[in-house]
PDB file of N, CA and C in Angstrom:
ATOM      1  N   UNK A   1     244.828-119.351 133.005  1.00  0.00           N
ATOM      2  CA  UNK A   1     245.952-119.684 132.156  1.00  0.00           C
ATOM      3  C   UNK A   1     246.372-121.134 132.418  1.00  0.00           C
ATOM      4  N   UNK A   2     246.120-121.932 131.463  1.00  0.00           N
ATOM      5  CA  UNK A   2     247.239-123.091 131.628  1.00  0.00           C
ATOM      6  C   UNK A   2     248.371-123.355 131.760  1.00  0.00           C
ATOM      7  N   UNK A   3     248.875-123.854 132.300  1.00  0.00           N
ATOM      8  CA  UNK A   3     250.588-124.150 132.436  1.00  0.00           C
ATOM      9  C   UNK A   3     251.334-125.531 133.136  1.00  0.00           C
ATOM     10  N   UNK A   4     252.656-125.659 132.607  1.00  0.00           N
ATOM     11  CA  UNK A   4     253.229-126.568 133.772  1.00  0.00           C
ATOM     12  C   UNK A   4     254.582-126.081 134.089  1.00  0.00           C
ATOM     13  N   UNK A   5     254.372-126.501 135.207  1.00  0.00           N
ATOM     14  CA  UNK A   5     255.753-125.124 136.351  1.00  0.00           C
ATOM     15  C   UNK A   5     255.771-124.090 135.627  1.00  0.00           C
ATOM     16  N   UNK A   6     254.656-123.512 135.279  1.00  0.00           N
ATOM     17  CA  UNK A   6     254.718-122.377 135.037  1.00  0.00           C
ATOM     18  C   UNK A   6     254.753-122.097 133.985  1.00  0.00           C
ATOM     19  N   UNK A   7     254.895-122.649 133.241  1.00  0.00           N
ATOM     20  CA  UNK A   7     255.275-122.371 131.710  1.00  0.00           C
ATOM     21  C   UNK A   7     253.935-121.782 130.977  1.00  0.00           C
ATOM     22  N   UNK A   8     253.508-120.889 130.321  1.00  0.00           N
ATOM     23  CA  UNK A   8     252.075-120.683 129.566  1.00  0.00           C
ATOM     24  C   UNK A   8     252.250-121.308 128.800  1.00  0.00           C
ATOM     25  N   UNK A   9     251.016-122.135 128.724  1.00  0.00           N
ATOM     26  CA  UNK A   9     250.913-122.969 127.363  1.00  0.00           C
ATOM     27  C   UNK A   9     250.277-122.398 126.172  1.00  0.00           C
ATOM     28  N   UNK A  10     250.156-121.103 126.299  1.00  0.00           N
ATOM     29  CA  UNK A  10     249.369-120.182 125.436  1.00  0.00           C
ATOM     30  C   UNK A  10     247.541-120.783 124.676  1.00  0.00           C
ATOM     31  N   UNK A  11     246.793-121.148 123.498  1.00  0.00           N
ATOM     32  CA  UNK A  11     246.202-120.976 123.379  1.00  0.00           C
ATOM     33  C   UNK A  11     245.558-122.785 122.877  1.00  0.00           C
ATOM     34  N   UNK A  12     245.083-123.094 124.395  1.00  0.00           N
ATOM     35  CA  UNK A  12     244.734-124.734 124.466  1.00  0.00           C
ATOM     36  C   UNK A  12     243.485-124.965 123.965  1.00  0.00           C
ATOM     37  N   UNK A  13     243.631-125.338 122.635  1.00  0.00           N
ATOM     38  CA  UNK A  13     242.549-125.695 122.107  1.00  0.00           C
ATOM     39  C   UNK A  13     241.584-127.693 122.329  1.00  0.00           C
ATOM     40  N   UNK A  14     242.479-128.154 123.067  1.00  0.00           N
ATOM     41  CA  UNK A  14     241.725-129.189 123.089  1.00  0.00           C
ATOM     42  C   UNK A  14     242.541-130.031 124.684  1.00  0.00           C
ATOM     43  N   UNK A  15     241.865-130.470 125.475  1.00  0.00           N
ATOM     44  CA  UNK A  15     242.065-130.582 127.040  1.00  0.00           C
ATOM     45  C   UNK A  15     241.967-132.216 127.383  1.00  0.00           C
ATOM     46  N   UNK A  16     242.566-133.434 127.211  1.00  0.00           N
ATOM     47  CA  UNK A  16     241.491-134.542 127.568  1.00  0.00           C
ATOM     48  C   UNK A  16     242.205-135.148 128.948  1.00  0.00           C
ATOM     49  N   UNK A  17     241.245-136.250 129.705  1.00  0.00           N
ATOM     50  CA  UNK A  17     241.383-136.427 130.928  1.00  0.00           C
ATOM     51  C   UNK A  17     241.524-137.539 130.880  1.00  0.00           C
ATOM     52  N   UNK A  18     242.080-138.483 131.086  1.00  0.00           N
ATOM     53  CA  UNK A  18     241.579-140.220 130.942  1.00  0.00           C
ATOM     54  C   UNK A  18     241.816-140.716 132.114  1.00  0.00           C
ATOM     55  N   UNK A  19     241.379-140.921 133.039  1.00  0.00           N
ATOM     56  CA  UNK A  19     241.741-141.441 133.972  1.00  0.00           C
ATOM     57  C   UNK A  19     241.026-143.737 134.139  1.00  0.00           C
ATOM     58  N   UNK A  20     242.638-144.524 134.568  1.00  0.00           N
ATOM     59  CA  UNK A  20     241.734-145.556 134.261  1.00  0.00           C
ATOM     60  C   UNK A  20     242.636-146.502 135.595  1.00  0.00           C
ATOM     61  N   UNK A  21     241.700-147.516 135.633  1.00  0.00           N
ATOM     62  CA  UNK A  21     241.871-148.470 136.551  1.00  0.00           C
ATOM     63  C   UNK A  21     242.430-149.505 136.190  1.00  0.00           C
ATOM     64  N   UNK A  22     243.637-150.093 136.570  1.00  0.00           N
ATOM     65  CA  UNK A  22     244.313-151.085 136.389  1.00  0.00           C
ATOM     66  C   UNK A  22     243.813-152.465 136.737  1.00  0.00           C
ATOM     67  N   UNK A  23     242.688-152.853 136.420  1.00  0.00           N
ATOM     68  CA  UNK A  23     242.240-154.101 137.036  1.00  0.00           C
ATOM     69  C   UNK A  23     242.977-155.454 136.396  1.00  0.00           C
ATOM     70  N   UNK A  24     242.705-156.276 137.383  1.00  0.00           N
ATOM     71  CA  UNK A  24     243.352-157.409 137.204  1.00  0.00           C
ATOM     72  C   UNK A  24     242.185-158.320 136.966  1.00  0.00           C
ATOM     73  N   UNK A  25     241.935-158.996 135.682  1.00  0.00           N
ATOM     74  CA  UNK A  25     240.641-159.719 135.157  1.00  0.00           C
ATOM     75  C   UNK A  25     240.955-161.272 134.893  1.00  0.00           C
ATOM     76  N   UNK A  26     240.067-162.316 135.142  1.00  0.00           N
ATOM     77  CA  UNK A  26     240.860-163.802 134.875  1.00  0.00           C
ATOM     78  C   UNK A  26     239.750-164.400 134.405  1.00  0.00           C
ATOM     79  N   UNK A  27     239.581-164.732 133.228  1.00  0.00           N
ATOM     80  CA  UNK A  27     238.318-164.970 132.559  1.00  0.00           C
ATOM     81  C   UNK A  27     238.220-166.492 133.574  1.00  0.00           C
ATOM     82  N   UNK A  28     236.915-167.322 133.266  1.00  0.00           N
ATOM     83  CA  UNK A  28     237.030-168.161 134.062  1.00  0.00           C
ATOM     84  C   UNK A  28     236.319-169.410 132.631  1.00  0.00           C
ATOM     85  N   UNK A  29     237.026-170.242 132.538  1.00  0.00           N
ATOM     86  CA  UNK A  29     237.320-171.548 131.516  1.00  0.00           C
ATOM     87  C   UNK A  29     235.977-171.651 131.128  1.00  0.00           C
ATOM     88  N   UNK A  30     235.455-171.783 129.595  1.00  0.00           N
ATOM     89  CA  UNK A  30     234.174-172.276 129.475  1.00  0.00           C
ATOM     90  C   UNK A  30     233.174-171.542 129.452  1.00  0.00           C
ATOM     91  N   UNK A  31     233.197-170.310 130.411  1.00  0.00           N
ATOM     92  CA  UNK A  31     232.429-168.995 130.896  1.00  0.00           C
ATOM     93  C   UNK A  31     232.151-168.140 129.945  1.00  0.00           C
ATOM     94  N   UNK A  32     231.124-167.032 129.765  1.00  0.00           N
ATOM     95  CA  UNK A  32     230.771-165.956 129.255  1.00  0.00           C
ATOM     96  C   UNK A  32     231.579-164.937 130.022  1.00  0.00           C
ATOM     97  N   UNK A  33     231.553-163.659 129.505  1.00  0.00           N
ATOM     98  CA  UNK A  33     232.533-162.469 129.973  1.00  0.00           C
ATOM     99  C   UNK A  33     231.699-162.307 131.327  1.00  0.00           C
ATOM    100  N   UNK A  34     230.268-163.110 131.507  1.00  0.00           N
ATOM    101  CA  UNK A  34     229.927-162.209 133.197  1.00  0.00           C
ATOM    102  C   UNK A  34     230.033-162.910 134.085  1.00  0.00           C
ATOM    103  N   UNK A  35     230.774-164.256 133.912  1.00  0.00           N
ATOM    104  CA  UNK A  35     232.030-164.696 134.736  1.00  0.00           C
ATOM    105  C   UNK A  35     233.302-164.459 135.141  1.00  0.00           C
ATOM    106  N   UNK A  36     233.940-163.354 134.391  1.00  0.00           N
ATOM    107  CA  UNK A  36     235.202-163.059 134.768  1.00  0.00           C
ATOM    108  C   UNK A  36     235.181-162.468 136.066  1.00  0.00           C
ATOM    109  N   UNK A  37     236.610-162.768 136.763  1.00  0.00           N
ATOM    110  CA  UNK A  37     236.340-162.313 138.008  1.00  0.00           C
ATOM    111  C   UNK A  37     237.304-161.369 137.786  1.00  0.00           C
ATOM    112  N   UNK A  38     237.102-159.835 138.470  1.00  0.00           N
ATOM    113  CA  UNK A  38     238.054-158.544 138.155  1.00  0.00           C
ATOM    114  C   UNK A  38     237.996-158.465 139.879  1.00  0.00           C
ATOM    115  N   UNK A  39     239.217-157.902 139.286  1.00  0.00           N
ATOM    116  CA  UNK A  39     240.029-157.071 141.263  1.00  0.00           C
ATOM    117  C   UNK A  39     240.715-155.811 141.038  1.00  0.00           C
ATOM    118  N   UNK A  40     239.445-154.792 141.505  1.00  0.00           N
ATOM    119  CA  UNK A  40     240.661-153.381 141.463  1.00  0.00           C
ATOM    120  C   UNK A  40     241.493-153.290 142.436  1.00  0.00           C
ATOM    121  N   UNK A  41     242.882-153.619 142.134  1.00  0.00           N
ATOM    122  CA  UNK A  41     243.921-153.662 143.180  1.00  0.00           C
ATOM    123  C   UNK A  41     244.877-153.419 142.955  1.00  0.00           C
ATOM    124  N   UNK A  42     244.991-152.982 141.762  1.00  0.00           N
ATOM    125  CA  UNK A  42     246.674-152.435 140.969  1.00  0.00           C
ATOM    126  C   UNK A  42     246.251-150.492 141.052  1.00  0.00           C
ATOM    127  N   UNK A  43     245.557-149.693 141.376  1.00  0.00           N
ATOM    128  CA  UNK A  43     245.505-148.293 141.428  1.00  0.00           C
ATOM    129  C   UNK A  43     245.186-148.104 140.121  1.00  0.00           C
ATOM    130  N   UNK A  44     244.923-146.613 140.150  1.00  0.00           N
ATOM    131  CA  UNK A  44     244.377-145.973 139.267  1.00  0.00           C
ATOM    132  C   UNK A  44     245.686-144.710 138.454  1.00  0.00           C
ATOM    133  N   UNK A  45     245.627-144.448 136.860  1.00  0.00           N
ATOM    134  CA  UNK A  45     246.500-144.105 136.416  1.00  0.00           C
ATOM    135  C   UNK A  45     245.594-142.598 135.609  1.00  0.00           C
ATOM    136  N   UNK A  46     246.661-141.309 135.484  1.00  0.00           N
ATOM    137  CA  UNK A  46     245.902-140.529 134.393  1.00  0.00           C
ATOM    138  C   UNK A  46     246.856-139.960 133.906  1.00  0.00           C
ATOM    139  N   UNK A  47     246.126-140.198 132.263  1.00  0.00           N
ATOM    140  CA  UNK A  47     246.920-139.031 131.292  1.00  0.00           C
ATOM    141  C   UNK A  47     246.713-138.304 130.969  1.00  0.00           C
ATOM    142  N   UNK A  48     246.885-136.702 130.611  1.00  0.00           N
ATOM    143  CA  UNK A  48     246.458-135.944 130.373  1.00  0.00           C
ATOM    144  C   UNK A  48     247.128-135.075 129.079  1.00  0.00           C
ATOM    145  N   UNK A  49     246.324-135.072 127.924  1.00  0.00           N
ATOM    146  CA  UNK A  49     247.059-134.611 126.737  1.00  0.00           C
ATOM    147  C   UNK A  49     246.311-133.283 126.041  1.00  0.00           C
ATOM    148  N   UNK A  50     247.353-132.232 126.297  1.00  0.00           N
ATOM    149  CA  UNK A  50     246.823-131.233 125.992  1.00  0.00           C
ATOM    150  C   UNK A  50     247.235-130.969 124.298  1.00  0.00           C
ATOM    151  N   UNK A  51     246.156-130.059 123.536  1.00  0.00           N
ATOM    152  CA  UNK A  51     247.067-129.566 122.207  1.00  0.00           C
ATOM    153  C   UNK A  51     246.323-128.078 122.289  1.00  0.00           C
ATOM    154  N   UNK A  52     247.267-127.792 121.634  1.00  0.00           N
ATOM    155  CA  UNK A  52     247.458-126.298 121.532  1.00  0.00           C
ATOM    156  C   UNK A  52     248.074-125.605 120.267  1.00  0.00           C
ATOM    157  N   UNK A  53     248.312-124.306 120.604  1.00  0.00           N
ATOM    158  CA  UNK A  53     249.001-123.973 120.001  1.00  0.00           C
ATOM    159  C   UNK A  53     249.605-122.357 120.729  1.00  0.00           C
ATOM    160  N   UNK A  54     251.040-121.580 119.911  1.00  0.00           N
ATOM    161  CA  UNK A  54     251.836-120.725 120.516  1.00  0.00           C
ATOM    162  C   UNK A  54     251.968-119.882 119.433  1.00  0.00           C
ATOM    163  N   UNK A  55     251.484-118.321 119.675  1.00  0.00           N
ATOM    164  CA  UNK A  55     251.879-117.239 118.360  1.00  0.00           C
ATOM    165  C   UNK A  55     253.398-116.540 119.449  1.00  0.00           C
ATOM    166  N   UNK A  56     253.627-116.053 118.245  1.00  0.00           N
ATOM    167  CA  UNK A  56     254.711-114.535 119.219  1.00  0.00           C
ATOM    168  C   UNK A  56     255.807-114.381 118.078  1.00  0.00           C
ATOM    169  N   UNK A  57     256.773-113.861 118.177  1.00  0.00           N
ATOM    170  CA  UNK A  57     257.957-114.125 117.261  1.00  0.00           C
ATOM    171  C   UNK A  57     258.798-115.485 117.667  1.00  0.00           C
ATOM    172  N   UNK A  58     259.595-115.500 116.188  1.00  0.00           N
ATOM    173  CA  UNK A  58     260.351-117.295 116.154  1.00  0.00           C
ATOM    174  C   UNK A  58     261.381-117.211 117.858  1.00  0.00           C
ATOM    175  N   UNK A  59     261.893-115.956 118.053  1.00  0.00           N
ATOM    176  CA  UNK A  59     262.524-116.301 119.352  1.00  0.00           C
ATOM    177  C   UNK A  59     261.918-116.559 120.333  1.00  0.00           C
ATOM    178  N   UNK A  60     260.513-116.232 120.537  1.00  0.00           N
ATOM    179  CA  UNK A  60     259.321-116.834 121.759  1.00  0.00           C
ATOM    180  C   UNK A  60     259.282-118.070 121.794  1.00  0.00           C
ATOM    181  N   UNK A  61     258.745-118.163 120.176  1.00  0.00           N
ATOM    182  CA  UNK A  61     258.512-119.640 119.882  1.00  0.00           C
ATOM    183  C   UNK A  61     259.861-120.888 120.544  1.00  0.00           C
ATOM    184  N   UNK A  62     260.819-120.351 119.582  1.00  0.00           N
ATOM    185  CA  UNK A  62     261.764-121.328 120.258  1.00  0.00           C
ATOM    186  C   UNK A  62     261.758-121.403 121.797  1.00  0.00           C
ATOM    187  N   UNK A  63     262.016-120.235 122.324  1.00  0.00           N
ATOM    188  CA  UNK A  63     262.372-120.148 124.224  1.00  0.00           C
ATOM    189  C   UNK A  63     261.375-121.338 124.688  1.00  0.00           C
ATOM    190  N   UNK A  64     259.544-121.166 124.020  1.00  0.00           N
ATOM    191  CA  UNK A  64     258.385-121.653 124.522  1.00  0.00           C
ATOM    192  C   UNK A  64     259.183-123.503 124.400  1.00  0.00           C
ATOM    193  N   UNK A  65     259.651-123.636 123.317  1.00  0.00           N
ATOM    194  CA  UNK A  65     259.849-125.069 123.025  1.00  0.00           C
ATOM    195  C   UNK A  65     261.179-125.443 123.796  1.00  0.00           C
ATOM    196  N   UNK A  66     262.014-124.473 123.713  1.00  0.00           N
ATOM    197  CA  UNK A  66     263.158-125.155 124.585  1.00  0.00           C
ATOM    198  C   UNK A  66     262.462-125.282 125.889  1.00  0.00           C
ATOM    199  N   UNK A  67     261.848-123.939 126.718  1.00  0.00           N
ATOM    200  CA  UNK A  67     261.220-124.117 128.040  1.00  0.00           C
ATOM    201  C   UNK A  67     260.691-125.679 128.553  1.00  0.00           C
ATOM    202  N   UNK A  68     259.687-125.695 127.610  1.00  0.00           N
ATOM    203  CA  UNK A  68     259.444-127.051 127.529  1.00  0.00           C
ATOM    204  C   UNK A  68     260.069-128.754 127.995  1.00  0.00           C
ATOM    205  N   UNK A  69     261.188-128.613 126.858  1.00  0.00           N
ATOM    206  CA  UNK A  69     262.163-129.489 126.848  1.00  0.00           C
ATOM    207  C   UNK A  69     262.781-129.618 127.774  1.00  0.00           C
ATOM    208  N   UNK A  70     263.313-128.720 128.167  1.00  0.00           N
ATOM    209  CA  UNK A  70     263.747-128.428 129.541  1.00  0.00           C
ATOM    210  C   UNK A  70     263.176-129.121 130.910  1.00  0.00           C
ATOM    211  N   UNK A  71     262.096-129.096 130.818  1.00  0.00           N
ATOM    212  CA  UNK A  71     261.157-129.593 131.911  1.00  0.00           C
ATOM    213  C   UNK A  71     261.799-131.066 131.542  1.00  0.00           C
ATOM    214  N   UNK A  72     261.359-131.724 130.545  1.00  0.00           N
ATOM    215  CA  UNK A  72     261.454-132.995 129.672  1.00  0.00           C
ATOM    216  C   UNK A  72     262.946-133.619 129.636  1.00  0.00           C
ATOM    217  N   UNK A  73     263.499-133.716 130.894  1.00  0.00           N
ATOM    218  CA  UNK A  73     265.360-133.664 130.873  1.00  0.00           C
ATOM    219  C   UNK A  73     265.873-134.868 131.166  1.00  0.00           C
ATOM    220  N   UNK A  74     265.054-136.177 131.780  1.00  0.00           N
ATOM    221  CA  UNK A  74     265.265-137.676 131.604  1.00  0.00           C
ATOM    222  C   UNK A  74     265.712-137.678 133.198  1.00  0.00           C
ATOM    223  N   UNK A  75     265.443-136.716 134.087  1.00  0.00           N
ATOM    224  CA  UNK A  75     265.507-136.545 135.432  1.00  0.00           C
ATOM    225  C   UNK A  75     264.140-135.889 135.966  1.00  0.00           C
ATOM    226  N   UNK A  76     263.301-135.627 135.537  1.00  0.00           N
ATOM    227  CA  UNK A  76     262.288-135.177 136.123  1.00  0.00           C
ATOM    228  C   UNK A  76     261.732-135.264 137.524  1.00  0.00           C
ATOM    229  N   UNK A  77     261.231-134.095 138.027  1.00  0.00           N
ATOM    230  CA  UNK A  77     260.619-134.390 139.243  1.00  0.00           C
ATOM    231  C   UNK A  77     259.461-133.717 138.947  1.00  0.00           C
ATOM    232  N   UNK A  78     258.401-133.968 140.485  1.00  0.00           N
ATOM    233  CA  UNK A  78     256.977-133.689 139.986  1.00  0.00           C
ATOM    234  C   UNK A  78     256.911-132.092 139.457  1.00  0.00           C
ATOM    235  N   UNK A  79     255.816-131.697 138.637  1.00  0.00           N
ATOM    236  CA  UNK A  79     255.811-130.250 138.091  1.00  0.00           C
ATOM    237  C   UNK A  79     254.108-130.241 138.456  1.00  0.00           C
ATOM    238  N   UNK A  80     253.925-128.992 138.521  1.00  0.00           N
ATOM    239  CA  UNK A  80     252.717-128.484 138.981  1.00  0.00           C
ATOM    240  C   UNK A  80     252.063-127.810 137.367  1.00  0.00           C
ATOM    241  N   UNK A  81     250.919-128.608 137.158  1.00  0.00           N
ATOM    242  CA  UNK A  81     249.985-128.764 135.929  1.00  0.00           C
ATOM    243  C   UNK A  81     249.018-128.208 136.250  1.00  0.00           C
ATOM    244  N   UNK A  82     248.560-126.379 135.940  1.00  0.00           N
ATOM    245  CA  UNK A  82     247.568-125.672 136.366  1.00  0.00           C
ATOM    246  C   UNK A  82     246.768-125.953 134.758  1.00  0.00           C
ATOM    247  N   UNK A  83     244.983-126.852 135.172  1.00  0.00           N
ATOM    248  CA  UNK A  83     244.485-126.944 133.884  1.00  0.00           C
ATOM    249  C   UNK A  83     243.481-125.643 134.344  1.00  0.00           C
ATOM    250  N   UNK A  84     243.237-124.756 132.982  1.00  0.00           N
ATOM    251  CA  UNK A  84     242.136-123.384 132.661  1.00  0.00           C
ATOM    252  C   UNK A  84     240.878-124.218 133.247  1.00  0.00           C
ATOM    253  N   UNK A  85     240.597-125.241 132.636  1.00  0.00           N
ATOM    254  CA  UNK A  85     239.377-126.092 132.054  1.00  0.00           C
ATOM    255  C   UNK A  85     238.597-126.458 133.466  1.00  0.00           C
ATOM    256  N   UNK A  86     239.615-126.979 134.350  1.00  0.00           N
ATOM    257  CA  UNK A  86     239.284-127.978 135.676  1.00  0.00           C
ATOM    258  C   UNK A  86     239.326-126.916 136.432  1.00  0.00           C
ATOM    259  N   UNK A  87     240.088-126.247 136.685  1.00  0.00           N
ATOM    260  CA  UNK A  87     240.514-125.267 137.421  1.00  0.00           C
ATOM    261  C   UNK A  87     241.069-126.070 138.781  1.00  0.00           C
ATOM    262  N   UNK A  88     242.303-127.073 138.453  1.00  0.00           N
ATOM    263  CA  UNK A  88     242.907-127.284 139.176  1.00  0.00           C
ATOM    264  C   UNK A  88     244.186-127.434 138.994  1.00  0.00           C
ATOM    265  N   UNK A  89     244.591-128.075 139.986  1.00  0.00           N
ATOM    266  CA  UNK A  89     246.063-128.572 139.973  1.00  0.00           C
ATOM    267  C   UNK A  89     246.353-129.922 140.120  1.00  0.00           C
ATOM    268  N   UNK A  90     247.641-129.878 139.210  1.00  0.00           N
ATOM    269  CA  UNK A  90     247.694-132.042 139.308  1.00  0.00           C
ATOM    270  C   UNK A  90     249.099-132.074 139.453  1.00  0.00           C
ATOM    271  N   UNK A  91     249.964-132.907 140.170  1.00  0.00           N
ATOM    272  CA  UNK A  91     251.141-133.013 139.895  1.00  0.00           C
ATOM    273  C   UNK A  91     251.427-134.444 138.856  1.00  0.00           C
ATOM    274  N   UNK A  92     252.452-133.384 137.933  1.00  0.00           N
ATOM    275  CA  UNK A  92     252.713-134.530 136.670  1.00  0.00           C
ATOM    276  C   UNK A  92     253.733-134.644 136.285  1.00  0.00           C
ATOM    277  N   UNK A  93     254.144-135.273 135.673  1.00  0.00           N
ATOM    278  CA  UNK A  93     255.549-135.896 134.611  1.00  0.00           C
ATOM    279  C   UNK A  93     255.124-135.462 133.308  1.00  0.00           C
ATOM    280  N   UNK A  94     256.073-135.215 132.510  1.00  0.00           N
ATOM    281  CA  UNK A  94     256.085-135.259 131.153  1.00  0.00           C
ATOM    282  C   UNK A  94     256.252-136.652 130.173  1.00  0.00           C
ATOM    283  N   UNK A  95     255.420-136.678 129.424  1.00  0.00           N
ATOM    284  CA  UNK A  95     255.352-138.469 128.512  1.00  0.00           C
ATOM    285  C   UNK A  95     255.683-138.095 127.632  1.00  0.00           C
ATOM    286  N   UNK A  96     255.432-136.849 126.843  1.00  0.00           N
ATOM    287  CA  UNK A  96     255.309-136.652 125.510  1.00  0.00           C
ATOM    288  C   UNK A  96     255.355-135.334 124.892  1.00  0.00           C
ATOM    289  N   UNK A  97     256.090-134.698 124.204  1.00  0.00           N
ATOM    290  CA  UNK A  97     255.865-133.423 123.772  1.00  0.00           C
ATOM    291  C   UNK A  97     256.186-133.390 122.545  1.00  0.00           C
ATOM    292  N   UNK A  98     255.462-132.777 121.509  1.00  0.00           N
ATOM    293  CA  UNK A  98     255.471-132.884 120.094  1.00  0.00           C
ATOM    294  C   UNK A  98     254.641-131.287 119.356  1.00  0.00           C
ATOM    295  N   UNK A  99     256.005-130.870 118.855  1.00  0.00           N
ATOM    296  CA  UNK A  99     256.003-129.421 118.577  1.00  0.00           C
ATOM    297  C   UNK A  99     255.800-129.881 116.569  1.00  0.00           C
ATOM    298  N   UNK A 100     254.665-129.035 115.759  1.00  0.00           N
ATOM    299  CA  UNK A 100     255.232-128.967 114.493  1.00  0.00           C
ATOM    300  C   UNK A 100     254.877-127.243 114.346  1.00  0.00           C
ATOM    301  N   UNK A 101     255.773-126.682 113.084  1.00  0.00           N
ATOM    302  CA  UNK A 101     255.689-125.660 112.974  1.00  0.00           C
ATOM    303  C   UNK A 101     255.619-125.707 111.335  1.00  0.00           C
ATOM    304  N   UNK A 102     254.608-125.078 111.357  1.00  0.00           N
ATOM    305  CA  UNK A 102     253.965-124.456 110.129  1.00  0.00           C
ATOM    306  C   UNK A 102     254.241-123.673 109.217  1.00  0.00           C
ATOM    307  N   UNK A 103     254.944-123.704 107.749  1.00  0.00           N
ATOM    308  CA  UNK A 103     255.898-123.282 106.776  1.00  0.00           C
ATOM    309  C   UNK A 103     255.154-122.268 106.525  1.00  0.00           C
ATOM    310  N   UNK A 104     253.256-122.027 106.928  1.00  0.00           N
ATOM    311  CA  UNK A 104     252.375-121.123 106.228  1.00  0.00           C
ATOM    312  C   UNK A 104     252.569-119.940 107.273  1.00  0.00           C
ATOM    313  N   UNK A 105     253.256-120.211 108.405  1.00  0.00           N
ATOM    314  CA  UNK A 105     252.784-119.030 109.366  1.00  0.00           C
ATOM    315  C   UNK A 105     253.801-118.722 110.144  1.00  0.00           C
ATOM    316  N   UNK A 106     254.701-117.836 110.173  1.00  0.00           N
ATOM    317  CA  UNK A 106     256.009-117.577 110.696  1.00  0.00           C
ATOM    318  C   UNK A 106     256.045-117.700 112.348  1.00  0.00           C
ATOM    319  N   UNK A 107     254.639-117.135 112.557  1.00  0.00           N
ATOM    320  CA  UNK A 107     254.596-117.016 113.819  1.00  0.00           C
ATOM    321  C   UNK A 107     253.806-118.055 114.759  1.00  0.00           C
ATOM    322  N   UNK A 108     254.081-118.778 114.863  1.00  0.00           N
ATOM    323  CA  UNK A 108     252.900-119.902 115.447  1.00  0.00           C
ATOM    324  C   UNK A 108     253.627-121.550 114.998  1.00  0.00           C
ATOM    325  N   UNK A 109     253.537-121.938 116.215  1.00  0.00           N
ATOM    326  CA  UNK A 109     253.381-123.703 116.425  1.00  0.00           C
ATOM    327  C   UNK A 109     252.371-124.378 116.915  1.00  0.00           C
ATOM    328  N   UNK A 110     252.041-125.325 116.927  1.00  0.00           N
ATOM    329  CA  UNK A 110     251.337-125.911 117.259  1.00  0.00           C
ATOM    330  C   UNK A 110     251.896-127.100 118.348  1.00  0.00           C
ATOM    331  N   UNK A 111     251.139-127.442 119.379  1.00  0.00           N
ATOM    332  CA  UNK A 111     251.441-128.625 119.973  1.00  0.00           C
ATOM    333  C   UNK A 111     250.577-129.570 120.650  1.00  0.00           C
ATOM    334  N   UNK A 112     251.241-130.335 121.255  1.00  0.00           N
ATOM    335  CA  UNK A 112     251.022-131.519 121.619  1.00  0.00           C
ATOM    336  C   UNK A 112     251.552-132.359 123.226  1.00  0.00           C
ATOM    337  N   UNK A 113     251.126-132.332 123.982  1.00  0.00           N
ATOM    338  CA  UNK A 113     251.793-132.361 125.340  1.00  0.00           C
ATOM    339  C   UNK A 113     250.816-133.207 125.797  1.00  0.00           C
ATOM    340  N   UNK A 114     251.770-134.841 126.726  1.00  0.00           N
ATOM    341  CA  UNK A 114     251.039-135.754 127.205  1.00  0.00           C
ATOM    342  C   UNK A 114     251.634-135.717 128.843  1.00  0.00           C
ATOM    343  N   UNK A 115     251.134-135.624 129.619  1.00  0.00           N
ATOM    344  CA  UNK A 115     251.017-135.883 130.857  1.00  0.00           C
ATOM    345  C   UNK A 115     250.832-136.968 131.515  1.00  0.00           C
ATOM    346  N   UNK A 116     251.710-137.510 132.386  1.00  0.00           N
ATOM    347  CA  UNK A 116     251.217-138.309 133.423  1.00  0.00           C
ATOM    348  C   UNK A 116     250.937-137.860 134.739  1.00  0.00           C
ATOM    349  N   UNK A 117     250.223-138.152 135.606  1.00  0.00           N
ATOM    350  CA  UNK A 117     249.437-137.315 136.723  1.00  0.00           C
ATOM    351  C   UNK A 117     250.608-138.670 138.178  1.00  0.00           C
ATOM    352  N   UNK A 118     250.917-138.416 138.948  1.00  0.00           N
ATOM    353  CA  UNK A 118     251.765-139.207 140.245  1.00  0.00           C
ATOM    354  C   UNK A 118     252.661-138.366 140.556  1.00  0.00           C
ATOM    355  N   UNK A 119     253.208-139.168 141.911  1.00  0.00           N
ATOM    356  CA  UNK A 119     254.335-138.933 142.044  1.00  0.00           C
ATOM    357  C   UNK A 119     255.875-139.457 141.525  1.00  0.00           C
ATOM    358  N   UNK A 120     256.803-138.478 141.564  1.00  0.00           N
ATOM    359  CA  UNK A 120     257.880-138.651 140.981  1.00  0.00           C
ATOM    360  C   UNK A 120     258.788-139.505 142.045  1.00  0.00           C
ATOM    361  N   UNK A 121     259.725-140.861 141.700  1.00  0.00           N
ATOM    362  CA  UNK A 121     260.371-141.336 142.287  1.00  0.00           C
ATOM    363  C   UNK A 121     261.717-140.707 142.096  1.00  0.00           C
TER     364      UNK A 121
END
């Protein structure tokens, strides 16, 4: 089951991982690009954006989206991000959450959830 702090994210149809390196690059005057000189020395960053989607009745639905939000409170601390896929654990922040709900189907939303992977200050 996927989740964060717990939350089921019910039925994750698409999982991505990006993980990237903050390098610091300084082209060098006159030069081709296999002169630039790079320094990995700023760390490494990941996002992780799940989409999905949630059936049940509209009061699930809502609880699922307030639950959510909730997490998402402009105080956050780290939350524990169990992915199905990896079969691990990441501690993350919330970046992004984006719910639409579908006029064709009473029961079901769809979403959208971006992750950042660190620690929380």
């Amino acid at each position: 089951m996927t989740s964060i702090n717990s939350v089921d994210l019910g039925e994750v149809t698409s999982e991505t991982s990006s993980k990237a390196s903050n390098l610091f690059n300084m082209p060098i005057p006159l030069s081709d690009s296999d002169a630039t000189l790079l320094m990995d020395l700023m760390g490494t960053t990941r996002t992780i954006t799940i989409t999905g989607y949630k059936t049940g009745l509209v009061a699930d639905l809502r609880t699922f989206v307030n639950n959510i939000e909730t997490l998402q409170n402009g105080k956050q601390s780290g939350m524990i991000f169990v992915s199905s896929w990896t079969n691990s654990n990441k501690t993350c922040l919330i970046e992004n959450f984006e719910h639409t709900k579908d006029q064709a189907d009473e029961n079901k939303i769809n979403y959208t959830l971006v992750l950042q992977e660190g620690t929380a200050l």
